[in-house]
C-alpha atoms as a PDB file:
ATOM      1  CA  UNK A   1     164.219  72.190 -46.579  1.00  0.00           C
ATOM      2  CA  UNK A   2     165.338  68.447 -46.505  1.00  0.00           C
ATOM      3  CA  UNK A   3     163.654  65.428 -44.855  1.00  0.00           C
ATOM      4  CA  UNK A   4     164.514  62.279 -43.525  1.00  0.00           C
ATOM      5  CA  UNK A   5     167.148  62.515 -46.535  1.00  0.00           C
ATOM      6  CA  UNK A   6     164.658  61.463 -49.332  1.00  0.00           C
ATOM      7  CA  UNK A   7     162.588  64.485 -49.613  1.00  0.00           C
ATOM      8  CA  UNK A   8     163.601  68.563 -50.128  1.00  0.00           C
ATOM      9  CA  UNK A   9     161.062  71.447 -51.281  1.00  0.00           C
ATOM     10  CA  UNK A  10     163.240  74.463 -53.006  1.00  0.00           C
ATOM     11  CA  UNK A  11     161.811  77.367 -53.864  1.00  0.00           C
ATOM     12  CA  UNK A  12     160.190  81.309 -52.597  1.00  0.00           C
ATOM     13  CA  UNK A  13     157.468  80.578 -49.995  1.00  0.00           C
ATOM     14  CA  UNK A  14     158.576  81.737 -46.943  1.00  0.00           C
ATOM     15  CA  UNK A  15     156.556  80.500 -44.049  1.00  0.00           C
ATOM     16  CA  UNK A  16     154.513  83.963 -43.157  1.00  0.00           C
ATOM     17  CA  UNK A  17     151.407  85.037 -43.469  1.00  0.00           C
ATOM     18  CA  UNK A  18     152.393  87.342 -46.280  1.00  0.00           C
ATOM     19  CA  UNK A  19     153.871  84.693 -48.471  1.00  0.00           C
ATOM     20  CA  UNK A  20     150.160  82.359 -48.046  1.00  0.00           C
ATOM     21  CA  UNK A  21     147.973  85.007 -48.776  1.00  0.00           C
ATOM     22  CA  UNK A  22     150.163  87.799 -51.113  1.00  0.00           C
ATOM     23  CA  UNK A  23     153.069  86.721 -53.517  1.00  0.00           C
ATOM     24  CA  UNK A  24     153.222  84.445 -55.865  1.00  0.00           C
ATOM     25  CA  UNK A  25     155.056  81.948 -54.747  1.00  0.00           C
ATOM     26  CA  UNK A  26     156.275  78.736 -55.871  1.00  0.00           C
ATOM     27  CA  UNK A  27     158.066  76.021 -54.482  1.00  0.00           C
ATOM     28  CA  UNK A  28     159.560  72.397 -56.284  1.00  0.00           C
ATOM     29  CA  UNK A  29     159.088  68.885 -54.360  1.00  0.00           C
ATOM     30  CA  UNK A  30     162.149  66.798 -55.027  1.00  0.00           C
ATOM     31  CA  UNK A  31     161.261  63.169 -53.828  1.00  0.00           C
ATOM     32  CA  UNK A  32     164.986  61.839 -54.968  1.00  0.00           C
ATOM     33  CA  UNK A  33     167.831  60.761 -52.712  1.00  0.00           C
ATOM     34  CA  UNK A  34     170.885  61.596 -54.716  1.00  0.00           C
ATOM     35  CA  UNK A  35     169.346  65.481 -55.074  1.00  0.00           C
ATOM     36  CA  UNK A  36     168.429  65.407 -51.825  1.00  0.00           C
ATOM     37  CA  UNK A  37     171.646  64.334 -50.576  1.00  0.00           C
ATOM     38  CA  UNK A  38     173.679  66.985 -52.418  1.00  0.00           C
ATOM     39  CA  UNK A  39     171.118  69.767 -50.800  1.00  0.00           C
ATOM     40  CA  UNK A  40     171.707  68.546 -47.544  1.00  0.00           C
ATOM     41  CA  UNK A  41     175.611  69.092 -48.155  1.00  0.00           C
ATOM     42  CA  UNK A  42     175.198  72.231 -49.326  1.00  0.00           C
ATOM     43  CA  UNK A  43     173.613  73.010 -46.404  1.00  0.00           C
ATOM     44  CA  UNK A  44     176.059  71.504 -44.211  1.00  0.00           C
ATOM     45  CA  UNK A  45     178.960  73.839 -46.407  1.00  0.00           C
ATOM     46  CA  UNK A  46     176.988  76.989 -45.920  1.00  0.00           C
ATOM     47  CA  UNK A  47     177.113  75.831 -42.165  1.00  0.00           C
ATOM     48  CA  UNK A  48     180.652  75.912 -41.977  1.00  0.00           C
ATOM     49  CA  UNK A  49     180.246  80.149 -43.175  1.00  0.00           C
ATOM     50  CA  UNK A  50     177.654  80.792 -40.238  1.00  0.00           C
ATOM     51  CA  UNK A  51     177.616  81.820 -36.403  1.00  0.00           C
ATOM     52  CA  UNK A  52     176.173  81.217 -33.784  1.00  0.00           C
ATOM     53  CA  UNK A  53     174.167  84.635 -32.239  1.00  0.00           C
ATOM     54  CA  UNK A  54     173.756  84.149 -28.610  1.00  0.00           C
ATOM     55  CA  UNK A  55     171.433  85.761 -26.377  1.00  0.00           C
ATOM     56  CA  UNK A  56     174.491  87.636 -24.647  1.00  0.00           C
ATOM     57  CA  UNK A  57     175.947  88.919 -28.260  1.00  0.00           C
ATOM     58  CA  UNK A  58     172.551  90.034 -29.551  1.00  0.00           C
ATOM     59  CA  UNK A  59     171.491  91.905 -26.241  1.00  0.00           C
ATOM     60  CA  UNK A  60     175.199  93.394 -26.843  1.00  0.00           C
ATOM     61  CA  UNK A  61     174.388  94.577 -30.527  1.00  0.00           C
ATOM     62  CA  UNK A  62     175.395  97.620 -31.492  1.00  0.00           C
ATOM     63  CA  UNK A  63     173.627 101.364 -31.847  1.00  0.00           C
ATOM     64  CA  UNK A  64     173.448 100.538 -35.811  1.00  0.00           C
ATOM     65  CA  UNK A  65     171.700  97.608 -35.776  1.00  0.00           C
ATOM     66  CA  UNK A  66     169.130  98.459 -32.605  1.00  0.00           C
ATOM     67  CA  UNK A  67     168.266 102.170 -35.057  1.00  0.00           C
ATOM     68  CA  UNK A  68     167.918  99.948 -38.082  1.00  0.00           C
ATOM     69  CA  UNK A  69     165.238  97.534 -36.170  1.00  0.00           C
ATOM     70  CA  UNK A  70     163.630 100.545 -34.620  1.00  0.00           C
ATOM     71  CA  UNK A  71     163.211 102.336 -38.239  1.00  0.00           C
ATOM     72  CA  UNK A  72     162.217  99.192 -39.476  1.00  0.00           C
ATOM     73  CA  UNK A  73     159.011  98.295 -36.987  1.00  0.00           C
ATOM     74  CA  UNK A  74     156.445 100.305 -39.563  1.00  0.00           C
ATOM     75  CA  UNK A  75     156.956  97.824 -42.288  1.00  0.00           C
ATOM     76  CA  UNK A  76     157.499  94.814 -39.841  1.00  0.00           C
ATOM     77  CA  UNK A  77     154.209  93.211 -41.500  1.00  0.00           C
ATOM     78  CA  UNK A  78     155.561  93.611 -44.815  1.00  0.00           C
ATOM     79  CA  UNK A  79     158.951  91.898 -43.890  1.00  0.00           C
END
């Protein structure tokens, strides 16, 4: 995650529930515009590899996907 261009944190932590109170976690603070600059292009690259889901596509999902988020709903608090 970048901010205002002069600050990025890069590590595990995802923001959940799980991550606060379970796994070790760890996460750097980069305070540094040149680093932070070169994350936000990365981003921006990865970006350019992405697509958009609208609500139309994902409604239209296929019979794979819907099974695989129906088998996954027991471990849903684990994910």
């Amino acid at each position: 995650m970048t901010v205002d261009g002069i600050w990025a944190t890069i590590g595990s932590t995802n923001l959940d529930t799980r991550s606060f109170a379970l796994n070790d976690e760890v996460n750097a603070v980069v305070y540094h515009n040149e680093v932070v600059g070169q994350l936000e292009k990365i981003f921006a690259d990865d970006l350019t590899h992405s697509r958009k889901i609208s609500l139309e596509r994902w409604r239209n999902r296929g019979f794979v996907d819907r099974l695989l988020e129906l088998l996954s709903l027991p471990i849903r608090g684990e994910l």
